[in-house]
C-alpha atoms as a PDB file:
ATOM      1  CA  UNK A   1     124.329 120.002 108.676  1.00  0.00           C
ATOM      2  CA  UNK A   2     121.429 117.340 109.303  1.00  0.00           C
ATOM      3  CA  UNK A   3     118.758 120.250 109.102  1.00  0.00           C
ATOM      4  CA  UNK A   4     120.377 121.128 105.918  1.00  0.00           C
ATOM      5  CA  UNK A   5     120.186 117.994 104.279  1.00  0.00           C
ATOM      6  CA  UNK A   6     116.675 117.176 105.670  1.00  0.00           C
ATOM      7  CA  UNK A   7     115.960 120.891 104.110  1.00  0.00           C
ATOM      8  CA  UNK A   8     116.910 119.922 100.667  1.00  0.00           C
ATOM      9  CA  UNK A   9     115.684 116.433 100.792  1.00  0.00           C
ATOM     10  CA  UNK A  10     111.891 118.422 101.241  1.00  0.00           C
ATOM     11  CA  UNK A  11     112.559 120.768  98.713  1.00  0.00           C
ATOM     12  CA  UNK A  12     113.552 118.036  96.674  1.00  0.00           C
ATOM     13  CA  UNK A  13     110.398 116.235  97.294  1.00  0.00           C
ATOM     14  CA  UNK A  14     108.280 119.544  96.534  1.00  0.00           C
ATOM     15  CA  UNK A  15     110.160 119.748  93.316  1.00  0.00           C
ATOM     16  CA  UNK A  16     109.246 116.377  92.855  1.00  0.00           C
ATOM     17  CA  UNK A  17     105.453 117.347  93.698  1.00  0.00           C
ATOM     18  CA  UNK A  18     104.948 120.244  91.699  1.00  0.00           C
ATOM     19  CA  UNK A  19     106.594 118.633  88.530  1.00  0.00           C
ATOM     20  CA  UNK A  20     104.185 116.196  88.990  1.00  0.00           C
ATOM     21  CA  UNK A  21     101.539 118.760  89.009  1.00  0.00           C
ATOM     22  CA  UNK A  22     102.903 119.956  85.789  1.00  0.00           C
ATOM     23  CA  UNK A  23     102.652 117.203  84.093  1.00  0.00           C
ATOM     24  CA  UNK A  24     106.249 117.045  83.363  1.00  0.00           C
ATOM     25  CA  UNK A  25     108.474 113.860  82.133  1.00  0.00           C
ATOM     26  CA  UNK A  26     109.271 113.319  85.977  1.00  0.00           C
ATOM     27  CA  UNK A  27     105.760 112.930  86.677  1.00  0.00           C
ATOM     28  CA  UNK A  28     105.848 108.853  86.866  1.00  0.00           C
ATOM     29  CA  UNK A  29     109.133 108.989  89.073  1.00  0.00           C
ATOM     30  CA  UNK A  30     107.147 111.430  91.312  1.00  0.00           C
ATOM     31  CA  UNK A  31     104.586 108.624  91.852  1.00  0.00           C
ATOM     32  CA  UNK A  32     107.283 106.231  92.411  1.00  0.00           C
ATOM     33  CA  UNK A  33     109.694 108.638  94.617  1.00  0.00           C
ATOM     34  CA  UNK A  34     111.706 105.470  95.273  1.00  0.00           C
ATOM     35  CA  UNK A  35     108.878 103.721  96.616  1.00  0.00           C
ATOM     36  CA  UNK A  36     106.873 101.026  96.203  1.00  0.00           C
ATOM     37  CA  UNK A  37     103.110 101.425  95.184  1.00  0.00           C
ATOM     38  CA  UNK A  38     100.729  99.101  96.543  1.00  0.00           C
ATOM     39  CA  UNK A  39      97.518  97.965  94.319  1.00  0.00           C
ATOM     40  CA  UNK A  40      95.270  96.290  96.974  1.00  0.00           C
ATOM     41  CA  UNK A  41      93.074  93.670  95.934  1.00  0.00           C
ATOM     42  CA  UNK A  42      90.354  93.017  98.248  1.00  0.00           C
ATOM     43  CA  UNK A  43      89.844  89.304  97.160  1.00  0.00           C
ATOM     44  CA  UNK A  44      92.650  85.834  97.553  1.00  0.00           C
ATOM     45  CA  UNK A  45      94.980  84.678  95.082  1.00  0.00           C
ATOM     46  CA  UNK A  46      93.589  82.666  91.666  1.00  0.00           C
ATOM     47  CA  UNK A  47      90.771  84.567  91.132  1.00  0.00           C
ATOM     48  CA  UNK A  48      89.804  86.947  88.307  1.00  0.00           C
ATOM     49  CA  UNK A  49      90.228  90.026  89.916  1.00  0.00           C
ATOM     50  CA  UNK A  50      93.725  88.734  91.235  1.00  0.00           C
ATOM     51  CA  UNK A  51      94.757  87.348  87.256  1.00  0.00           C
ATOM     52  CA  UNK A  52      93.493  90.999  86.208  1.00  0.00           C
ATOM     53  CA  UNK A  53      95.401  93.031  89.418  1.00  0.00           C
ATOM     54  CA  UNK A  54      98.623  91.282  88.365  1.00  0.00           C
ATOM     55  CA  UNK A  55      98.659  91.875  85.229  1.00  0.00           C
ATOM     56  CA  UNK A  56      97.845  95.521  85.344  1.00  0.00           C
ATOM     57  CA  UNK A  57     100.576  95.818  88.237  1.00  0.00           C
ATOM     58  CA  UNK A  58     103.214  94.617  85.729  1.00  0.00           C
ATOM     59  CA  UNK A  59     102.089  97.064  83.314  1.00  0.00           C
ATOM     60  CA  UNK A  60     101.678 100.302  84.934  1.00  0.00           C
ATOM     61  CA  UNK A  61     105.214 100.044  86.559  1.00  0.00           C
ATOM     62  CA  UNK A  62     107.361 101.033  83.676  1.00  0.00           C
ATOM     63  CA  UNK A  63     104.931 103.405  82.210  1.00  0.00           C
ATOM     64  CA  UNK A  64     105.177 104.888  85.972  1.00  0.00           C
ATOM     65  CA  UNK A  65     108.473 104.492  86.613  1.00  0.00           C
ATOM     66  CA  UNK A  66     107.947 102.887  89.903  1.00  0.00           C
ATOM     67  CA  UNK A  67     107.568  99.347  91.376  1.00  0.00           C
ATOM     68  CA  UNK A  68     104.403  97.910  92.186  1.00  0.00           C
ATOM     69  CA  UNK A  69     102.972  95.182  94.996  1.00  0.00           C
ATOM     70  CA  UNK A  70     100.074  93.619  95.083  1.00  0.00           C
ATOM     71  CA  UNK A  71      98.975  92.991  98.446  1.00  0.00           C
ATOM     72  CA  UNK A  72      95.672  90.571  98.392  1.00  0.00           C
ATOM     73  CA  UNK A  73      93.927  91.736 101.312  1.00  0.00           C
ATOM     74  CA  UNK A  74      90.886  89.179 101.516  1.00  0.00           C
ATOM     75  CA  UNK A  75      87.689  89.497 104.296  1.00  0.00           C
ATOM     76  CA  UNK A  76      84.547  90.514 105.210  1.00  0.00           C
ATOM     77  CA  UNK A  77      83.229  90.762 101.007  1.00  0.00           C
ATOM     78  CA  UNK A  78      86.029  92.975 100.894  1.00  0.00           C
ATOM     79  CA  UNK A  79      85.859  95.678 103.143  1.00  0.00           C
ATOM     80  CA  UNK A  80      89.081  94.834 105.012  1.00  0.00           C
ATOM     81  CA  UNK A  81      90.421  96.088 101.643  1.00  0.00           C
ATOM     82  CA  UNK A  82      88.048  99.215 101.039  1.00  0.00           C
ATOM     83  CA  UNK A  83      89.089 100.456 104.553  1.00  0.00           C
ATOM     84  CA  UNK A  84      92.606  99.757 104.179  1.00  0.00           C
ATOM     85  CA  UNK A  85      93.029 101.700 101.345  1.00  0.00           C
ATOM     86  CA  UNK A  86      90.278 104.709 102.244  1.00  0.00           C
ATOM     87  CA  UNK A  87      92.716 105.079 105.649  1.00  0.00           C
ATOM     88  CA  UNK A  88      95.917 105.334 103.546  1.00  0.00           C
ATOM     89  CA  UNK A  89      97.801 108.664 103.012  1.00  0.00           C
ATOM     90  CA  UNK A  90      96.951 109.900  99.766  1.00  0.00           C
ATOM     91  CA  UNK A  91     100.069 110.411  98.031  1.00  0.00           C
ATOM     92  CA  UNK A  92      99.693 108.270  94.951  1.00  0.00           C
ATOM     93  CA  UNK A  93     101.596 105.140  96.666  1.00  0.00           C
ATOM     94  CA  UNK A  94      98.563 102.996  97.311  1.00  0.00           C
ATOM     95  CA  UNK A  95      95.438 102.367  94.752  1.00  0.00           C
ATOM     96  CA  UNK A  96      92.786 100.229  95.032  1.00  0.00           C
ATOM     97  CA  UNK A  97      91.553  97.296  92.463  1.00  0.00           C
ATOM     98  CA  UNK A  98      88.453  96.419  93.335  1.00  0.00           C
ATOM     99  CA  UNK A  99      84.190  95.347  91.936  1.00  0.00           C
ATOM    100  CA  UNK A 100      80.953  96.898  92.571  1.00  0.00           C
ATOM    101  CA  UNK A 101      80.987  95.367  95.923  1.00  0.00           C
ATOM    102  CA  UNK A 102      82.415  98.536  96.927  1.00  0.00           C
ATOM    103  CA  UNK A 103      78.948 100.281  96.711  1.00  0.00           C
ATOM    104  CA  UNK A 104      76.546  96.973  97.513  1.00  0.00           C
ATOM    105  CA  UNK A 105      78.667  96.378 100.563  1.00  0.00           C
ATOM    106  CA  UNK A 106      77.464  99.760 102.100  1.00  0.00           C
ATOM    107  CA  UNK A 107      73.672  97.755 101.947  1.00  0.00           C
ATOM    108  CA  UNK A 108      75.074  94.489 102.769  1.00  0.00           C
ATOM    109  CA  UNK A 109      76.746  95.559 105.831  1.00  0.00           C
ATOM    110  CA  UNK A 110      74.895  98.165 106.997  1.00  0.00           C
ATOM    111  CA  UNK A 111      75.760 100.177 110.297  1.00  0.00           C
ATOM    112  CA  UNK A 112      79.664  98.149 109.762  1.00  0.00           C
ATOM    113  CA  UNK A 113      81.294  99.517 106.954  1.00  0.00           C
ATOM    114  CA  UNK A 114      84.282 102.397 107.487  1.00  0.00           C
ATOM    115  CA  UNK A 115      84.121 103.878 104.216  1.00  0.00           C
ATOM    116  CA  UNK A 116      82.064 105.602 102.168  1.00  0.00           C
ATOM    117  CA  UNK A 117      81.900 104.947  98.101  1.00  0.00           C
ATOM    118  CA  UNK A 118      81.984 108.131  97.127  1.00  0.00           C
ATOM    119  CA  UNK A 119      83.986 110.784  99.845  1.00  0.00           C
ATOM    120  CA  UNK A 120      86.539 108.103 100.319  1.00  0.00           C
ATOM    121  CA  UNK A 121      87.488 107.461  96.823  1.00  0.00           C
ATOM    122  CA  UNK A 122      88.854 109.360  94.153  1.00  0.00           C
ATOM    123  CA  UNK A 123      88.322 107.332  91.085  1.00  0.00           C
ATOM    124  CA  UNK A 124      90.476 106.775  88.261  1.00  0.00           C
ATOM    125  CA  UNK A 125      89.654 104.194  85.777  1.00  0.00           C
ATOM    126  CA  UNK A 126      87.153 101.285  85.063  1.00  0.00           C
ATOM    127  CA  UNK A 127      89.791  98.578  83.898  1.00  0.00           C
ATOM    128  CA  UNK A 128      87.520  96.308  82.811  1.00  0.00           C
ATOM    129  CA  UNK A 129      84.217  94.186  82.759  1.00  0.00           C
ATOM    130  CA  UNK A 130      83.964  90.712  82.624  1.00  0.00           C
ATOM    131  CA  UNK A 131      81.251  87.921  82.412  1.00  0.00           C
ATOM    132  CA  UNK A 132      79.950  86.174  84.934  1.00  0.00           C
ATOM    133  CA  UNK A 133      79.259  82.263  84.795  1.00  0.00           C
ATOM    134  CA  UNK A 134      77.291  79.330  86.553  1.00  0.00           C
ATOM    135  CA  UNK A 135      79.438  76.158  87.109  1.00  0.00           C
ATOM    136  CA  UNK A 136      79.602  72.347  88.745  1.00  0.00           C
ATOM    137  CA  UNK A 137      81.513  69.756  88.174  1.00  0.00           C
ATOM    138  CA  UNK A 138      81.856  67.845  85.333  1.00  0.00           C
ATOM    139  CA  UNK A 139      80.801  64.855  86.761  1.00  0.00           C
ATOM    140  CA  UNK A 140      77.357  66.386  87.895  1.00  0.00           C
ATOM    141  CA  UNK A 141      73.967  65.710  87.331  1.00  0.00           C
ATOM    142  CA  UNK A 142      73.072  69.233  86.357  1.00  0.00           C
ATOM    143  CA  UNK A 143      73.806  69.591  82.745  1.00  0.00           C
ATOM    144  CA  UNK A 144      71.699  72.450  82.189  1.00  0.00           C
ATOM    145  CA  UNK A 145      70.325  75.379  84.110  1.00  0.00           C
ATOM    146  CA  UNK A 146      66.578  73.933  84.753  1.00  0.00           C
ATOM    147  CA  UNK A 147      68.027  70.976  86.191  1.00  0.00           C
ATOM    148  CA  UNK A 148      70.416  72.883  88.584  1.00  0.00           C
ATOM    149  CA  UNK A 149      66.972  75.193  89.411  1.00  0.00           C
ATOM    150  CA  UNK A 150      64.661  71.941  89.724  1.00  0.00           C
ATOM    151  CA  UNK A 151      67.662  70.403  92.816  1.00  0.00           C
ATOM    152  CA  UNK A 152      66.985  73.954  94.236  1.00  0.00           C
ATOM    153  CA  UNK A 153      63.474  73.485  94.564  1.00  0.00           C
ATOM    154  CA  UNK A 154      64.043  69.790  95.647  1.00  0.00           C
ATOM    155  CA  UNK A 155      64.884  67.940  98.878  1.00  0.00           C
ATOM    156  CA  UNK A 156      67.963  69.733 100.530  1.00  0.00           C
ATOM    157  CA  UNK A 157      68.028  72.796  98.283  1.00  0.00           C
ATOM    158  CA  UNK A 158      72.191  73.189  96.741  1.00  0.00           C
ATOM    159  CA  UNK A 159      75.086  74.999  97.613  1.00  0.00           C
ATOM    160  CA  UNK A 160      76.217  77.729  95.984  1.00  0.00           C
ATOM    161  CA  UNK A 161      79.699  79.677  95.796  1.00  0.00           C
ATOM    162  CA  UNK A 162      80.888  82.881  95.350  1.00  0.00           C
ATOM    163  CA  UNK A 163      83.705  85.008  95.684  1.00  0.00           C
ATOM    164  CA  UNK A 164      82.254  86.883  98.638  1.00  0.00           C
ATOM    165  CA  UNK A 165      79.474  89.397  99.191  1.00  0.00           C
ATOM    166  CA  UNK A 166      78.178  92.584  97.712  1.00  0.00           C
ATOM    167  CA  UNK A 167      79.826  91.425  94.004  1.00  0.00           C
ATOM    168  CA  UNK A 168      77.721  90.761  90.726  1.00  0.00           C
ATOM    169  CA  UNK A 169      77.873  87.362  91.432  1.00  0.00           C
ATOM    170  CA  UNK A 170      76.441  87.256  94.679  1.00  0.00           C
ATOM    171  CA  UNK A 171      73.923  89.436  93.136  1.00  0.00           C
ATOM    172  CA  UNK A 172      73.142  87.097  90.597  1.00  0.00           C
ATOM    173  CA  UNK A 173      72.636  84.110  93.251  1.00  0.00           C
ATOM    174  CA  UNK A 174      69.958  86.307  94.759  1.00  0.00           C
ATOM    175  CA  UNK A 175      68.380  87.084  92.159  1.00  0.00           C
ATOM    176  CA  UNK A 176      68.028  83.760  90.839  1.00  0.00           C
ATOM    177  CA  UNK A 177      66.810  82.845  93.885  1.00  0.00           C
ATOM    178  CA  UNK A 178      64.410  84.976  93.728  1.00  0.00           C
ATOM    179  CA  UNK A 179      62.904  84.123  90.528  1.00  0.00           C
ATOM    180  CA  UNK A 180      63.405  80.076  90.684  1.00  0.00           C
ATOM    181  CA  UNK A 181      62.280  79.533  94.480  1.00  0.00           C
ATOM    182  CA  UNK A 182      63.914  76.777  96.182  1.00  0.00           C
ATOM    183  CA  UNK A 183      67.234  77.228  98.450  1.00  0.00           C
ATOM    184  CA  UNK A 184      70.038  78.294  96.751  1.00  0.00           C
ATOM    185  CA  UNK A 185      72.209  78.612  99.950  1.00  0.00           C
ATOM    186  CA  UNK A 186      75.613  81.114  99.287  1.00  0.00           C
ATOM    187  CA  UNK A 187      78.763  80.069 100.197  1.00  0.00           C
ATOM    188  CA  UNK A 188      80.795  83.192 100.552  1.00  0.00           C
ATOM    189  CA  UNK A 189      84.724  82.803 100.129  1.00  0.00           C
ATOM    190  CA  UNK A 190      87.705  84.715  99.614  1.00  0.00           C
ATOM    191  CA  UNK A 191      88.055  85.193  96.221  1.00  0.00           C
ATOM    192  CA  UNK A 192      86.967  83.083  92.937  1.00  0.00           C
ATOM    193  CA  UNK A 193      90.219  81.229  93.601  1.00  0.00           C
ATOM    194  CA  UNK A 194      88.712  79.914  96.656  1.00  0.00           C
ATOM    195  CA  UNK A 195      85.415  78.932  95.453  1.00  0.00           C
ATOM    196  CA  UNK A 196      86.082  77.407  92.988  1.00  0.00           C
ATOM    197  CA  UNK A 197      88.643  74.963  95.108  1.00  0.00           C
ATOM    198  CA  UNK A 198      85.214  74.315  96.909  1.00  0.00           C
ATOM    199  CA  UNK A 199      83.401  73.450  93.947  1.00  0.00           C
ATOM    200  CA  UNK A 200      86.233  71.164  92.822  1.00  0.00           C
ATOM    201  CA  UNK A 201      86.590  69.466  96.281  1.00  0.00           C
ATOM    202  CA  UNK A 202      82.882  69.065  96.796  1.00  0.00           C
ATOM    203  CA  UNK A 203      82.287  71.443  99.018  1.00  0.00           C
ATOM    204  CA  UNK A 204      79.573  72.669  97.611  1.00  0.00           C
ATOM    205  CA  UNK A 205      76.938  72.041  94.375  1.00  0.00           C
ATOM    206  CA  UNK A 206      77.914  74.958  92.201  1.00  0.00           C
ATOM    207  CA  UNK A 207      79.469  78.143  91.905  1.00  0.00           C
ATOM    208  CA  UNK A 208      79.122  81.926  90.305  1.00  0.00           C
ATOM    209  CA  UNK A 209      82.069  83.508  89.419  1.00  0.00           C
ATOM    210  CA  UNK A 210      84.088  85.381  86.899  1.00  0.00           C
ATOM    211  CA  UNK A 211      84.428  83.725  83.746  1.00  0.00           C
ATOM    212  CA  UNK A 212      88.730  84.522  83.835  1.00  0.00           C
ATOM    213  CA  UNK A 213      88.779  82.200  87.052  1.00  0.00           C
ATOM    214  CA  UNK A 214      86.635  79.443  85.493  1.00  0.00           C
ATOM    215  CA  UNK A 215      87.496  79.124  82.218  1.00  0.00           C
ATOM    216  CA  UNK A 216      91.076  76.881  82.493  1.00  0.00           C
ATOM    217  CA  UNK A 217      89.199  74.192  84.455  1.00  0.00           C
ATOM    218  CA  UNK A 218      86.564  74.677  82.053  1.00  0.00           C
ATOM    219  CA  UNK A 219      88.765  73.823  79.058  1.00  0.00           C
ATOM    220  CA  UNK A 220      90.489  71.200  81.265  1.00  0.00           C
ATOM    221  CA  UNK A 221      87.297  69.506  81.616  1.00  0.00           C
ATOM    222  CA  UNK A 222      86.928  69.805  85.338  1.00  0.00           C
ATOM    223  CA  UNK A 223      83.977  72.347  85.175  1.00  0.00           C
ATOM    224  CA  UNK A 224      80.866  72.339  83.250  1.00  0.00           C
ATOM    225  CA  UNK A 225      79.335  75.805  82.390  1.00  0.00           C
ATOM    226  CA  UNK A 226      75.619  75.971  82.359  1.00  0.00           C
ATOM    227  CA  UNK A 227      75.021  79.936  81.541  1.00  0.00           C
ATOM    228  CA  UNK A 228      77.280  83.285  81.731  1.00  0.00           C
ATOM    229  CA  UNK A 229      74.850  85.694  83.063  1.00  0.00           C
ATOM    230  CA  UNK A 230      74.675  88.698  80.271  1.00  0.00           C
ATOM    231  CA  UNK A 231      73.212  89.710  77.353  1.00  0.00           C
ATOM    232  CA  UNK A 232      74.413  88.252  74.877  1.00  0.00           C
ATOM    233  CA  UNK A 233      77.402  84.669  74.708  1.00  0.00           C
ATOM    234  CA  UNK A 234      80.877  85.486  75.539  1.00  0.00           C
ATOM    235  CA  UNK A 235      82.902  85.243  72.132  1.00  0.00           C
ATOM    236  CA  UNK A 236      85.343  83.038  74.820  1.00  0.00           C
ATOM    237  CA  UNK A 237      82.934  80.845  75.384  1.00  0.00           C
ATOM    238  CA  UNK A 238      80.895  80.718  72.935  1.00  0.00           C
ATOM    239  CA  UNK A 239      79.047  77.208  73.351  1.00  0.00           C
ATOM    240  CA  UNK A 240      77.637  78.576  76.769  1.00  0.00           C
ATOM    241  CA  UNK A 241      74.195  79.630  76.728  1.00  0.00           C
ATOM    242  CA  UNK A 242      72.981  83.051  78.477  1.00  0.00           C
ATOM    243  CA  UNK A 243      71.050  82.752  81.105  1.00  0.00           C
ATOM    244  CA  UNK A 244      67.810  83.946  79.326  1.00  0.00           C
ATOM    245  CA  UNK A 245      68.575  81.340  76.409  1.00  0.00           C
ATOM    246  CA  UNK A 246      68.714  78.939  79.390  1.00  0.00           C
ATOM    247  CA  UNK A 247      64.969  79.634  79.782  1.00  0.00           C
ATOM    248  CA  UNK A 248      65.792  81.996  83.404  1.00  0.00           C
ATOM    249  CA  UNK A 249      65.402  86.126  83.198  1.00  0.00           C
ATOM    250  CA  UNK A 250      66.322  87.948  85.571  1.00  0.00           C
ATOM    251  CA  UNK A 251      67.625  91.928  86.036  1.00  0.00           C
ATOM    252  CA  UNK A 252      71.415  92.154  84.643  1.00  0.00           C
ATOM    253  CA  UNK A 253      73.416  94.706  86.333  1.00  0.00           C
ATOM    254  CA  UNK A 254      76.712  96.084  84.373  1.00  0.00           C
ATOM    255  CA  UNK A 255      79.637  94.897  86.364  1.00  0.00           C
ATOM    256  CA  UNK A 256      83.049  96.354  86.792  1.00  0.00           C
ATOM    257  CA  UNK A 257      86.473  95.924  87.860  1.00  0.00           C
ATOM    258  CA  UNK A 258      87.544  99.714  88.900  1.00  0.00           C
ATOM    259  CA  UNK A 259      90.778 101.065  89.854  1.00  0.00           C
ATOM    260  CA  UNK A 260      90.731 103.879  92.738  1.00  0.00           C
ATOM    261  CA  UNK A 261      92.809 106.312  94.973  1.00  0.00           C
ATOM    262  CA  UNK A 262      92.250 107.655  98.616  1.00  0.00           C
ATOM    263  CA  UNK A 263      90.473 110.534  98.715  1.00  0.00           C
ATOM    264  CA  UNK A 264      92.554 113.582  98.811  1.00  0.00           C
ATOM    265  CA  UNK A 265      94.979 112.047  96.288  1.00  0.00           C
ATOM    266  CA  UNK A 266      96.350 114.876  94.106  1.00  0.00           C
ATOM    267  CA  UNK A 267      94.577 115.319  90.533  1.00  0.00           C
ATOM    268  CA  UNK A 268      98.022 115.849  89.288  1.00  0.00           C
ATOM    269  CA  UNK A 269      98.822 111.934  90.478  1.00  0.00           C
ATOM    270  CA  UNK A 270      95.143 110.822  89.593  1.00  0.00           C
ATOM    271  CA  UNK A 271      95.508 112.224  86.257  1.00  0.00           C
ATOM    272  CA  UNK A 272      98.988 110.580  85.197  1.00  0.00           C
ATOM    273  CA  UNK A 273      97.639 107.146  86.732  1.00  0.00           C
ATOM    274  CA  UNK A 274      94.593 107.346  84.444  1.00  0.00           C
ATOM    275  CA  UNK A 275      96.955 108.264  81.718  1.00  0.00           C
ATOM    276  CA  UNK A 276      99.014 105.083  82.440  1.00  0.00           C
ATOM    277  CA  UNK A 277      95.921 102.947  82.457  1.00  0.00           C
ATOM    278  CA  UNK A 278      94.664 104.408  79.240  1.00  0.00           C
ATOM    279  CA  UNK A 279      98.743 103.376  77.511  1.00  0.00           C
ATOM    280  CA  UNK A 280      98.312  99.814  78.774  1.00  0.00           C
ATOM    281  CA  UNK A 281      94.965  99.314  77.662  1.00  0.00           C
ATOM    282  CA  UNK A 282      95.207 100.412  73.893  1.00  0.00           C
ATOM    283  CA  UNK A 283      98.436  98.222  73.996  1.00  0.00           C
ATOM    284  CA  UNK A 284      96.994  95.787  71.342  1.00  0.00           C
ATOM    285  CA  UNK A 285      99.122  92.498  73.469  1.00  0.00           C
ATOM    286  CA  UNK A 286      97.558  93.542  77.141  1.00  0.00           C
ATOM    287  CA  UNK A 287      94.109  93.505  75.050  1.00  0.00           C
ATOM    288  CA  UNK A 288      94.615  90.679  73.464  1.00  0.00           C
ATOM    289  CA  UNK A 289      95.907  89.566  76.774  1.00  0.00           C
ATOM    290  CA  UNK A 290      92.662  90.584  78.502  1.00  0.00           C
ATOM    291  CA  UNK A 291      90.911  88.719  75.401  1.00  0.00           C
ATOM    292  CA  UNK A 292      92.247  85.604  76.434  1.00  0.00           C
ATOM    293  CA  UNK A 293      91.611  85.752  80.098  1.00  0.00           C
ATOM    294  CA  UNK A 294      87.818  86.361  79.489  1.00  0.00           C
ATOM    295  CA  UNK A 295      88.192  90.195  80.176  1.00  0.00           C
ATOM    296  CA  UNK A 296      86.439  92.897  78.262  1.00  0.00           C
ATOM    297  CA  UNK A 297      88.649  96.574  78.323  1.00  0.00           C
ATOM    298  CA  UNK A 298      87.325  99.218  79.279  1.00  0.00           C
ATOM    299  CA  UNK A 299      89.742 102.512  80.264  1.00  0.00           C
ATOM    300  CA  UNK A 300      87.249 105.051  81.053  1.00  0.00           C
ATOM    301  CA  UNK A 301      88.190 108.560  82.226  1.00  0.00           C
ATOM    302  CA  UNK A 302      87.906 109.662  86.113  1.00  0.00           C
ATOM    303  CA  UNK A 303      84.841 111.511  85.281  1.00  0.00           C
ATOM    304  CA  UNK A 304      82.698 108.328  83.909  1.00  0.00           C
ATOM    305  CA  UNK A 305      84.154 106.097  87.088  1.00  0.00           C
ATOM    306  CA  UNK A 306      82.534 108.854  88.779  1.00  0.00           C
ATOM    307  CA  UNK A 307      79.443 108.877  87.382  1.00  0.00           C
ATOM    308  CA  UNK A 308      79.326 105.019  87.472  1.00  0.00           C
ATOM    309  CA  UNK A 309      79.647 105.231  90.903  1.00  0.00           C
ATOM    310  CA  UNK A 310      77.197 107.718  91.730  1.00  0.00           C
ATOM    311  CA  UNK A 311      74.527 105.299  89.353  1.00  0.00           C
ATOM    312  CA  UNK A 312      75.434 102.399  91.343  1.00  0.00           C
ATOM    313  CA  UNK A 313      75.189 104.512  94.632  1.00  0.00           C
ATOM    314  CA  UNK A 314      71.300 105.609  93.634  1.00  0.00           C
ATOM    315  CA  UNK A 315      70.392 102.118  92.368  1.00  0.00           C
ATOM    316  CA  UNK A 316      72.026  99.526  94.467  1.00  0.00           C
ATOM    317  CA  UNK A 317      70.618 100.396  97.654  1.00  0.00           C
ATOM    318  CA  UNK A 318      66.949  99.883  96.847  1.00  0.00           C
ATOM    319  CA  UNK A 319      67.877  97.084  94.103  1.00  0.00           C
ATOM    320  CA  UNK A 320      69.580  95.038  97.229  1.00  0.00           C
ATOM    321  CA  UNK A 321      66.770  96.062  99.737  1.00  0.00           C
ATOM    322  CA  UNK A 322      64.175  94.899  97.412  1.00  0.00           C
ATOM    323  CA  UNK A 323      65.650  91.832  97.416  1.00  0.00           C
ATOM    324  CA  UNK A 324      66.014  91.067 100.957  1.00  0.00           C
ATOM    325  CA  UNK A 325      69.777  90.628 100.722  1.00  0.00           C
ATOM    326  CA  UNK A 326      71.589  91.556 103.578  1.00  0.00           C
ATOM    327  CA  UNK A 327      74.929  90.018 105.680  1.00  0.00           C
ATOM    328  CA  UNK A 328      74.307  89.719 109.607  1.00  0.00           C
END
C-alpha cells in the first residue's frame, strides 16, 4: 500500500512537472508544489536590495501561486549568498536577488569564490537599476564633493562605506580614488542598511550606497547628498548634483539588481518566473512603487540577463585589475 501511494504521489509530481513544461494554468502551483520558495538576498536587512527583494517577494507569490521567504544571507561581498544558491537543487524553489557583484567578486576574490557567473546561473530577469549616491551627515563639514575630495587628500585621509565588495558602489569608491588621490579608506558592511547605521553613528566620514536606502534619512534631514553617480540627476532627487556636475569624472558602469536560478533549473520554470516578473513590473502601483523607492524598472527577458552577464564577464575583469582593486 505505501509503495502505492509513494507511486502516485511521483506520478503526481511528474504531472505536476510536465504541466509546467506546458505552460499550462498549473504551471505557478508547479513552482510552488506546496512549498516555500526562497529568494536569497546576499546583503542585511534595510538596504536597497533588501526594500527591492521584499517587495518583489510579495508580488510574485500570487502570480505564482506559491509562498515566498526571503532569507538575507549576508558575508564575504556576498558570496555566502552566490554559493548558497549555485549549490541548491534546481527545481524552481530557490532564486537568487542579487548586483553585479556577482561577476566583480570572481576578480575581487580571486582563487576563493565557489561559483562561477555564468555555468552556475541560469538567468531570468534584470529587476531593476538604481542610482547610486555619496552621503555624510548633515552636520558635516563636507557640503560638496571637492570638499569631501580635498579631506581625502588631507591629514588622515576619510572613511568611506559601502554595502560590501564587488558592487557599483564599491566600484565607484575606487574609482574616485583613483582620480582624486588621497585615502579614501572602504569600509565594507553587510548591506546599505548597515552602512549607513555607520555613517549615522560616526563610524565613519561618508558612505556610497543605493539611493532607495538613503533617501528617508535624506528627507529626514539626517543625511546630506553630495552627488548620485550617473549620467544624468535622479528625477527623486532632483536637487543632487551628478558627479560630473560636481566637477569629478570618472568611468560609469550600468548597474543592476538581477534575479537568477541554479543552473540546471528547467526552462519551463525559468520561463513562467520571467513571465511573473514581467506581470509585476508593468503593474502601474509596483512601478510607481519602485518610483518612490528610488528604483528604475527594468524586466528584461532571460536572453538580455544573459548577455548582460557575459558583457560584465569580458569587461569587469580587466576594468577591476586596472584598478588595483582586489580583497585579501
Amino acid at each position: 500500500m505505501m509503495n502505492a501511494i509513494a507511486t502516485r504521489r511521483a506520478w503526481l509530481r511528474t504531472a505536476a512537472a510536465l504541466a509546467a513544461a506546458a505552460g499550462s494554468t498549473t504551471a505557478g502551483a508547479a513552482i510552488g508544489n506546496d512549498r516555500n520558495v526562497r529568494l536569497v538576498l546576499p546583503l542585511a536587512p534595510g538596504g536597497a536590495m533588501d526594500v527591492l527583494g521584499r517587495g518583489l517577494a510579495n508580488a510574485l507569490g500570487p502570480r505564482l501561486g506559491a509562498s515566498f521567504v526571503v532569507e538575507n544571507r549576508a558575508g564575504a561581498g556576498g558570496n555566502l549568498a552566490h554559493e548558497l544558491v549555485a549549490g541548491e537543487k534546481p527545481d524552481g524553489h530557490t532564486l537568487l536577488l542579487t548586483s553585479n557583484a556577482l561577476v566583480a567578486n570572481v576578480t575581487l576574490f580571486e582563487g576563493k569564490v565557489r561559483y562561477d557567473p555564468v555555468r552556475s546561473f541560469v538567468p531570468v530577469s534584470i529587476i531593476a537599476s538604481s542610482p547610486t549616491v555619496i552621503v555624510v551627515r548633515s552636520d558635516a563639514t563636507a557640503r560638496d564633493m571637492a570638499t569631501l575630495a580635498a579631506q581625502a587628500r588631507g591629514a588622515g585621509g576619510i572613511s568611506v562605506g559601502t554595502p560590501g565588495f564587488g558592487n557599483g558602489n564599491h566600484l565607484a569608491l575606487v574609482k574616485l580614488h583613483r582620480a582624486q588621490g588621497g585615502d579614501w579608506r572602504h569600509i565594507p558592511y553587510k548591506g546599505a542598511g548597515p552602512a549607513l547605521v555607520g555613517l549615522l553613528g560616526g563610524e565613519t566620514d561618508a558612505a556610497i550606497v543605493a539611493l532607495p536606502a538613503a533617501q528617508p534619512h535624506i528627507q529626514a534631514g539626517r543625511l546630506r547628498a553630495l552627488a548620485v553617480v550617473q549620467e544624468r540627476r535622479s528625477s527623486l532627487a532632483p536637487d543632487v548634483p551628478t558627479l560630473a556636475q560636481a566637477g569629478i569624472t570618472i568611468d560609469l558602469e550600468n548597474g543592476w539588481f538581477g534575479l537568477l536560478a541554479p543552473a540546471g533549473t528547467p526552462q519551463a520554470v525559468v520561463d513562467r518566473v520571467q513571465q511573473a516578473v514581467t506581470s509585476v513590473l508593468a503593474d502601474p502601483e509596483f512601478r510607481t512603487q519602485l518610483a518612490r523607492q528610488g528604483f528604475e524598472p527594468v524586466g528584461s527577458s532571460s536572453q538580455a540577463f544573459a548577455r548582460q552577464l557575459d558583457r560584465d564577464v569580458a569587461t569587469f575583469p580587466p576594468l577591476l585589475k586596472s584598478l588595483g582593486a582586489r580583497v585579501e
